[in-house]
Protein backbone atom coordinates (compact mmCIF):
# COMPACT_ATOMS: atom_id res chain seq x y z
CA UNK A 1 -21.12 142.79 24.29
CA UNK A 2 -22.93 142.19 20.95
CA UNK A 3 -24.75 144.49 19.78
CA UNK A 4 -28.07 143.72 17.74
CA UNK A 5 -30.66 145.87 17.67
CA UNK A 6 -30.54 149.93 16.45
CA UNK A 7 -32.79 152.43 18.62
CA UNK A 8 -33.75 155.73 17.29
CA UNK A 9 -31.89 157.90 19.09
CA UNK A 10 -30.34 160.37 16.83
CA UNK A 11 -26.98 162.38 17.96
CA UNK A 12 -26.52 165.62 16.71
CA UNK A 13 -22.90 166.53 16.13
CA UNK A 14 -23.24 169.92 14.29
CA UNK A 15 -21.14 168.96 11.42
CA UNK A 16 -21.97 170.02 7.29
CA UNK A 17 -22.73 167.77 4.34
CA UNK A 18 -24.21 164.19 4.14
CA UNK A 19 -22.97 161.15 6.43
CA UNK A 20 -21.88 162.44 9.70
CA UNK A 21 -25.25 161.79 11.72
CA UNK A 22 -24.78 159.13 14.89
CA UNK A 23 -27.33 156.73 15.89
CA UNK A 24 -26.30 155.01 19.52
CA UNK A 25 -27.56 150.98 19.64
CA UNK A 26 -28.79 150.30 22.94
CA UNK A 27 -26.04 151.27 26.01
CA UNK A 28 -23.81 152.54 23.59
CA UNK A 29 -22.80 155.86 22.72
CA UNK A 30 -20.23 157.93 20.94
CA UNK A 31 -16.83 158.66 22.37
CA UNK A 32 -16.41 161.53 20.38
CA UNK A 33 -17.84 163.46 17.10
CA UNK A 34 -16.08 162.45 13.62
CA UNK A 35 -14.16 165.26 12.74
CA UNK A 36 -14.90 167.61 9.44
CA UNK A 37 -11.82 169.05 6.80
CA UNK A 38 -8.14 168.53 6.84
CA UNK A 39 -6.21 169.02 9.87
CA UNK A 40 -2.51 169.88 9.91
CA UNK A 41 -0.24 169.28 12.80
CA UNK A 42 3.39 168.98 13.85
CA UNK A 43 5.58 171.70 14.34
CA UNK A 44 6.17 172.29 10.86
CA UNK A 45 3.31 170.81 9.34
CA UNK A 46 4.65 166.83 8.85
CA UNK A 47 1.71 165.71 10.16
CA UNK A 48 -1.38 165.66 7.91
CA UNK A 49 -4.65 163.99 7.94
CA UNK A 50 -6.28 164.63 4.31
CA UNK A 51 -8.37 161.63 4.10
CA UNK A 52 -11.66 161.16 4.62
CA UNK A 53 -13.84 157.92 4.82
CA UNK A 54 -16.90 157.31 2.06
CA UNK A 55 -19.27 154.25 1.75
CA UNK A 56 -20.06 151.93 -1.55
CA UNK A 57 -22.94 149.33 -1.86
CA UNK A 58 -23.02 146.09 -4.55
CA UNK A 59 -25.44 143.66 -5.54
CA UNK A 60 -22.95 141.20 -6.82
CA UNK A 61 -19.82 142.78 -5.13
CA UNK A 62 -18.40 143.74 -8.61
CA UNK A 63 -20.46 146.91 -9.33
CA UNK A 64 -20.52 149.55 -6.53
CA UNK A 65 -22.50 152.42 -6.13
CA UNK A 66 -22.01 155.42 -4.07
CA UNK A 67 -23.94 156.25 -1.24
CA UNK A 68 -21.95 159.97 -0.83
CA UNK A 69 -22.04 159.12 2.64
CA UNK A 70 -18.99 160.62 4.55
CA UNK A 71 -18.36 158.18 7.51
CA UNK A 72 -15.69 160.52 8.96
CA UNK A 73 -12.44 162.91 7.77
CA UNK A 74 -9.29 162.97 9.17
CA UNK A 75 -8.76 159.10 8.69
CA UNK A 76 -7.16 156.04 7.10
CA UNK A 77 -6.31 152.07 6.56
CA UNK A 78 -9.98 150.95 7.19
CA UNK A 79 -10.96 147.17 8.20
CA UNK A 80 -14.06 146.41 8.09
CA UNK A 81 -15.93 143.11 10.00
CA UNK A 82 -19.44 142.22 10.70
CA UNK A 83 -20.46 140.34 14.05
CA UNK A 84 -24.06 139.41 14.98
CA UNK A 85 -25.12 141.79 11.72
CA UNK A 86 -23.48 144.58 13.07
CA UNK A 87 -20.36 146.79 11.09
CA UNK A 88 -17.48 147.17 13.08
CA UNK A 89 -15.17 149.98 10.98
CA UNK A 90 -11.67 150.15 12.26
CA UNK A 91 -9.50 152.76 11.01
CA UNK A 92 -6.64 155.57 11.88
CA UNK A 93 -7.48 158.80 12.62
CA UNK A 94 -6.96 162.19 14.14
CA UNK A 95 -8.32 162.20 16.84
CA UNK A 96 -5.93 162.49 19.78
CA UNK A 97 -5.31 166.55 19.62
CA UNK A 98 -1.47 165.94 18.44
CA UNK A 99 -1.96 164.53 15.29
CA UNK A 100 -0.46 161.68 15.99
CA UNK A 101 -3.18 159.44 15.35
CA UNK A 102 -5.38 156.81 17.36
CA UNK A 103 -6.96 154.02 17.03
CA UNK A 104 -10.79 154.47 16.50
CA UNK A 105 -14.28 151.99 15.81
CA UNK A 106 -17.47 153.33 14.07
CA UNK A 107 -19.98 151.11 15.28
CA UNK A 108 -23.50 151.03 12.55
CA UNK A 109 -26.16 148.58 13.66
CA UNK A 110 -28.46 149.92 10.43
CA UNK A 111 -25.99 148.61 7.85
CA UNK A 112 -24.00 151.59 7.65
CA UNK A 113 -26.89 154.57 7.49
CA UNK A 114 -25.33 156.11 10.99
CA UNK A 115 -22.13 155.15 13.21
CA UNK A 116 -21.20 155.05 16.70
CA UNK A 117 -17.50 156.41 17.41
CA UNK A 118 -15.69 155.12 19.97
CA UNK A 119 -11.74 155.03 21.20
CA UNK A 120 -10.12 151.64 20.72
CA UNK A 121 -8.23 150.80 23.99
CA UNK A 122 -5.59 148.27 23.64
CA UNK A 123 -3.32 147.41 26.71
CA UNK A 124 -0.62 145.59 27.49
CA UNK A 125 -0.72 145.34 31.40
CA UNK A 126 -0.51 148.89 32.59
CA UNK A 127 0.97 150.57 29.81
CA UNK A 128 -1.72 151.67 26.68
CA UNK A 129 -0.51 151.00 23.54
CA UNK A 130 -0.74 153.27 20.07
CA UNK A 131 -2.08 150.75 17.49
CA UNK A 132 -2.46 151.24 13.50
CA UNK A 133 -2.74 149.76 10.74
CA UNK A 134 -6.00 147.75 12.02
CA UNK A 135 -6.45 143.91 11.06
CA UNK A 136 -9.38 142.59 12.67
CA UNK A 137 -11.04 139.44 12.63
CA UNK A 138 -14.06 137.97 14.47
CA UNK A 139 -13.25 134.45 15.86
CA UNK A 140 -15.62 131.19 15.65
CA UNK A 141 -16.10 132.24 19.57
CA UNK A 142 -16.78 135.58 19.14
CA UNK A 143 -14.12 137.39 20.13
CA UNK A 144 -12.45 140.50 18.15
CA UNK A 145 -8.30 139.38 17.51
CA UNK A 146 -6.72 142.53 16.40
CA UNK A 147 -3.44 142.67 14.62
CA UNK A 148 -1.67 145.82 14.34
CA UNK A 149 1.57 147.81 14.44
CA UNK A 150 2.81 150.51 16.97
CA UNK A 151 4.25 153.52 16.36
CA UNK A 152 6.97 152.80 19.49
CA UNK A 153 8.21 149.29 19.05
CA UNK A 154 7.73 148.99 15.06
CA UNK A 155 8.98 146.92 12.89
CA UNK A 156 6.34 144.12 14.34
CA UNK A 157 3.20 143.31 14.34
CA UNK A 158 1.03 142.30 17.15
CA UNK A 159 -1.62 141.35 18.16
CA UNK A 160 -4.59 141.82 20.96
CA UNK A 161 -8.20 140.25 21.74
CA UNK A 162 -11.32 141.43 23.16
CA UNK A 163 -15.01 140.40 23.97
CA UNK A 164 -16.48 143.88 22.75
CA UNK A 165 -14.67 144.65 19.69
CA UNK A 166 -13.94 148.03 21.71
CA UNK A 167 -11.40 147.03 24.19
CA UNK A 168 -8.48 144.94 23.46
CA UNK A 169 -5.74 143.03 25.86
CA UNK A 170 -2.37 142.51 24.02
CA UNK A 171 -1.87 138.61 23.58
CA UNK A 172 1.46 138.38 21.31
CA UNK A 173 3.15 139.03 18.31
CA UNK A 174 2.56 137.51 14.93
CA UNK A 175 5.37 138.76 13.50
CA UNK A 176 8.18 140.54 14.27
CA UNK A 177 11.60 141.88 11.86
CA UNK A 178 15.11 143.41 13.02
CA UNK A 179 16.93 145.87 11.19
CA UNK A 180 15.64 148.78 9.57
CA UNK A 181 14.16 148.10 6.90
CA UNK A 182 11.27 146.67 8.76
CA UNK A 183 9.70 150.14 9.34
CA UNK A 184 8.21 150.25 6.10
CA UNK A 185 5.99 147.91 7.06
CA UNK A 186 2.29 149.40 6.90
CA UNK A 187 0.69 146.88 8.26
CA UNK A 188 -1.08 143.22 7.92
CA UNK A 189 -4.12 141.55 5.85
CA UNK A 190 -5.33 138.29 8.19
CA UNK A 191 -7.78 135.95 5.83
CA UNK A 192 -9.29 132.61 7.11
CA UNK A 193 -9.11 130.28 3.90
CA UNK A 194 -11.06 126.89 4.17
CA UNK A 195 -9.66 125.37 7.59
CA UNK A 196 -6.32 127.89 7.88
CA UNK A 197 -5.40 130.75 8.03
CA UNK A 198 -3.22 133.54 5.75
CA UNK A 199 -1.45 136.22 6.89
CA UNK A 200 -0.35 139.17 4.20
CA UNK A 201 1.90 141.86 5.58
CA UNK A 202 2.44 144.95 3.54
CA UNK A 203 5.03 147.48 2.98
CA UNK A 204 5.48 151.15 2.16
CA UNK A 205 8.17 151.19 -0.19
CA UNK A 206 6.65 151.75 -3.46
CA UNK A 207 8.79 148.89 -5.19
CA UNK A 208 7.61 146.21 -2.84
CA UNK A 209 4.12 147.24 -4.30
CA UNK A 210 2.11 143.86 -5.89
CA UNK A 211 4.47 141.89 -3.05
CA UNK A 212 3.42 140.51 0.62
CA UNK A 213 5.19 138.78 3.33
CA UNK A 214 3.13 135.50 3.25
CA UNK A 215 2.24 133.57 6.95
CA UNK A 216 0.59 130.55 7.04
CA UNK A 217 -1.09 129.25 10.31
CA UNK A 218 -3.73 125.86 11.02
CA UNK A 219 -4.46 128.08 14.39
CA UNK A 220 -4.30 131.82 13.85
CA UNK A 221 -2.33 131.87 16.58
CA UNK A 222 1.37 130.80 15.57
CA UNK A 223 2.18 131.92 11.78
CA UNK A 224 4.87 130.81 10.20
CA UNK A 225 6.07 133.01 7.49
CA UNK A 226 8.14 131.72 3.86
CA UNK A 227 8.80 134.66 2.15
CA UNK A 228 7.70 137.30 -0.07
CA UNK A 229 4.73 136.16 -2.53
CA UNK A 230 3.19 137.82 -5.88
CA UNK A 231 -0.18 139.32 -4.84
CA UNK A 232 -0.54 141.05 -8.11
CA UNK A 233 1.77 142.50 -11.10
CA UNK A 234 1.34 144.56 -14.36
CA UNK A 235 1.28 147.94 -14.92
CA UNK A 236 -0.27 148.61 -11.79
CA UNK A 237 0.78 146.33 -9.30
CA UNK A 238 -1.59 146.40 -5.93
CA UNK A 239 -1.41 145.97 -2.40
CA UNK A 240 -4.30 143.78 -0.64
CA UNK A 241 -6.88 145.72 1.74
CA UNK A 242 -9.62 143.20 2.10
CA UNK A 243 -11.00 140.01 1.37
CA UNK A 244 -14.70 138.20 1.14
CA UNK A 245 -15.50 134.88 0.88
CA UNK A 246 -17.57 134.26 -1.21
CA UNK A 247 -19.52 130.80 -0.33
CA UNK A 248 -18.18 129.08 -3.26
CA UNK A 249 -14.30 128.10 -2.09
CA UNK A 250 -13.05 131.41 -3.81
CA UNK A 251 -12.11 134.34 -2.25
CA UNK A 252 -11.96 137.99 -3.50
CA UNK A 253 -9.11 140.62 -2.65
CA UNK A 254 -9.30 144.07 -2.79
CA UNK A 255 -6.37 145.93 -3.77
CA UNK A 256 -5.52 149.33 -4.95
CA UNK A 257 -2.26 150.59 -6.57
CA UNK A 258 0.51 153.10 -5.12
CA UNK A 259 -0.24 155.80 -7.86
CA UNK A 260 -2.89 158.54 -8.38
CA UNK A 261 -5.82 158.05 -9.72
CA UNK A 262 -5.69 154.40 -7.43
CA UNK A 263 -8.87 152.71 -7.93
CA UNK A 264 -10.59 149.53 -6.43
CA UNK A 265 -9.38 146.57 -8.41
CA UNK A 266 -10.13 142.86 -7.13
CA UNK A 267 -8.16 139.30 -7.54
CA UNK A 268 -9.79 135.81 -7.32
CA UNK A 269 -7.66 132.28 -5.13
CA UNK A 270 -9.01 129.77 -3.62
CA UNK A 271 -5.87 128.20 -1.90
CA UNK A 272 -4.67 132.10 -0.83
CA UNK A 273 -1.43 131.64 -2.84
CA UNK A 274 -2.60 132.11 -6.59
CA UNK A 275 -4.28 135.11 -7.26
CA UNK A 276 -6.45 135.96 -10.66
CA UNK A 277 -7.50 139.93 -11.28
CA UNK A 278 -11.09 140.32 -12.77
CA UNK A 279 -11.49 142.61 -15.07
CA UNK A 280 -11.89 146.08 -14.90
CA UNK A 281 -12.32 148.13 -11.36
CA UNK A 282 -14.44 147.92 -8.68
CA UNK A 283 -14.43 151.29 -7.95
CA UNK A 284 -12.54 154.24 -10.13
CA UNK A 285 -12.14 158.46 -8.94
CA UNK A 286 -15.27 160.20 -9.76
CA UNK A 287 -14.52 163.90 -9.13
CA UNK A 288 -17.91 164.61 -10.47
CA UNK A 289 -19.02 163.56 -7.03
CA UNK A 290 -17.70 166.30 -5.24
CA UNK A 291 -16.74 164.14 -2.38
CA UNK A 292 -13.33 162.71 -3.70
CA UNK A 293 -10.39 163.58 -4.56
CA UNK A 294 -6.69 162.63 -6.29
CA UNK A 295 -7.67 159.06 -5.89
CA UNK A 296 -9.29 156.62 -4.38
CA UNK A 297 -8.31 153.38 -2.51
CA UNK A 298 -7.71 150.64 0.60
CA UNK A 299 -11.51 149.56 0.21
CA UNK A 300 -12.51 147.26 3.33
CA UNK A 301 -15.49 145.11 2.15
CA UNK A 302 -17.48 142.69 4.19
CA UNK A 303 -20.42 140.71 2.69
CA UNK A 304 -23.69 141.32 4.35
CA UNK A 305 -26.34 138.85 5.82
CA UNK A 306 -27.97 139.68 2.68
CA UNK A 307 -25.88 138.76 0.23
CA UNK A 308 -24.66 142.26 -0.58
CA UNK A 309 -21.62 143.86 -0.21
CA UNK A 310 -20.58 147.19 1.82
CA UNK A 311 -17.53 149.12 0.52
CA UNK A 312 -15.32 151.52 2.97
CA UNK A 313 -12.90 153.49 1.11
CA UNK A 314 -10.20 156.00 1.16
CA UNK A 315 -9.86 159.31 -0.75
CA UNK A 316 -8.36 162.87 -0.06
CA UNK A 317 -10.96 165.63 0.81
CA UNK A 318 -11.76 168.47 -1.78
C-alpha cells in the first residue's frame, strides 16, 4: 500500500515534551504509542533501552539543524527510506513488554512533523521472526527488501520482502558465518551504486571499528562477499549507518565512531570501495539542547523530493 497523502487527524498519546504527536495517513493508524524515559528490564537489569530517537534537517546535507523533535525513546539502529514521498523509519525498540526488543516503523507522510507507529511483522512460514539491526531498501518495483539479523539464529543475516513496508515474508539469507565470532555482528549497510549493488556488514567489537565485510551483487539478490575493506581510519575510525546519492555519481556515508562524544561524520566514493571523509562533522553533542546526551550517532539520512536532507539520529536520554 503506498501511502501519499497526510489527513489531519491528530492522535493524542499523552506523552511530555516536543515530538511525540501522531498524525494517521489515510487507513492507517498507530500500533502503539512511542514510549517516554529509560526503561530497564531483565532480571538483574542487563537489559536497557537509554536511547531515544531525534530529527536533523540540511539544505546541502553538510550542515544540519535541529528540529528538537523526539521521534520516540526506548530505541536504536535507525534506517531510514523514502517511497512515493513518504519516510519509512525503521529502528529497534522496546516495545514488546520484556525488553527484549522488536522490530518497529514510524510512518510520517508530512516529512517528518508527526509519525505513525506500527509493529514490523516478518515471517518465515508459520513461525514470526525477531528482526534487528534494520537494512531496508525500496526496490525499482516497489517493494520494501529488508535485511536484518535475529536474535535466535545469529551470526547471519537475512533477509525478507514486502508490498507495504509493514509486513515482511522471509526470502533468504545474504549472508551467513559459523563459529563464534560471528555474533558480533551488528548488522548490515545495503547501498545501490550505479547498476550494482554493495553490501557493508558491521561488527561490535570495538577493534573491527573503521572495517566492513564487503558484498558485491549485479542483482541484490546473490552477494558475494571478498573480505574485510577500510571504510574509514584515523583517530576515530567509523562504522557506516547510511548513505545518499547524491545525483552526481558520488555517494555520501554516514558514520559515527565507537567512543563518547560520537558525532556525525561523512565519507565521499563513487565506485563504493574508496572512501574520502569531508571535513569536519555533520552533526556534534550539543548538551545545551537538553535533549541529548553522552553522544550522539548512527544517523539514517535520506534525501528528500526537495533536494534536502532529513537526519535520524541516536543519543542517550537526559
Amino acid at each position: 500500500m503506498r501511502i501519499v497523502q497526510c489527513i489531519a487527524l491528530l492522535l493524542t498519546v499523552g506523552l511530555c515534551g516536543p515530538g511525540f504527536a501522531q498524525v494517521a495517513p489515510p487507513n492507517l493508524t498507530s500500533d502503539f504509542a512511542p514510549p517516554h524515559g529509560v526503561r530497564i528490564a531483565g532480571r538483574f537489569g542487563e537489559l536497557s533501552w537509554e536511547e531515544r530517537l531525534l530529527t536533523a534537517t540540511s539544505k546541502d546535507g553538510l550542515t544540519f539543524e535541529r528540529t528538537h523533535n523526539v521521534i520516540t525513546d526506548q530505541a536504536r539502529s535507525p534506517n531510514l527510506v523514502v517511497a512515493d514521498g513518504v519516510l519509512y523509519l525503521y529502528y529497534s525498540g522496546a516495545m514488546n513488554g520484556t525488553g527484549r526488543g522488536a522490530l518497529a516503523v514510524a510512518i510520517s507522510a508530512d516529512r517528518g512533523k508527526t509519525w505513525v507507529f506500527k509493529h514490523v511483522d516478518v515471517r518465515a512460514g508459520d513461525r514470526m521472526m525477531w528482526p534487528y539491526a534494520p537494512d531496508v531498501q525500496v526496490l525499482r518495483d516497489g517493494r520494501f527488501r529488508l535485511s536484518f539479523s535475529e536474535d535466535t539464529r545469529s551470526p547471519s543475516i537475512f533477509y525478507a520482502e514486502g508490498k507495504d513496508g509493514i509486513h515482511f515474508t522471509s526470502a533468504g539469507t545474504v549472508y551467513s558465518r559459523t563459529g563464534p565470532f560471528g555474533s558480533l555482528m551488528i548488522g548490515s549497510l545495503t547501498v545501490p551504486i550505479g547498476e550494482d549493488w554493495h553490501a557493508y556488514l558491521r561488527h561490535g567489537n570495538a577493534d573491527d571499528f573503521g572495517f566492513v565485510n564487503h558484498g558485491f551483487s549485479s542483482d541484490g539478490d546473490r552477494f558475494t562477499f571478498a573480505g574485510e575493506l577500510k571504510f574509514s581510519d584515523g583517530p576515530h575510525p567509523c562504522h557506516p549507518t547510511s548513505a545518499v546519492s547524491l545525483g552526481d555519481g558520488s555517494i555520501r556515508f554516514c558514520g559515527s565512531p565507537n567512543e563518547t562524544p560520537g558525532g556525525v561524520r561523512s565519507f565521499l566514493t563513487r565506485d563504493g570501495v574508496k572512501f574520502e571523509p569531508e571535513p569536519g562533522m555533520r552533526l556534534a553533542l550539543d548538551l545545551a539542547t537538553g535533549v541529548e546526551k553522552d553522544f550522539v550517532k548512527d544517523a539514517a539520512v535520506a534525501r528528500l523530493a526537495d533536494g534536502t536532507y532529513f537526519m535520524v539520529y541516536v543519543t542517550d536520554i537526559p
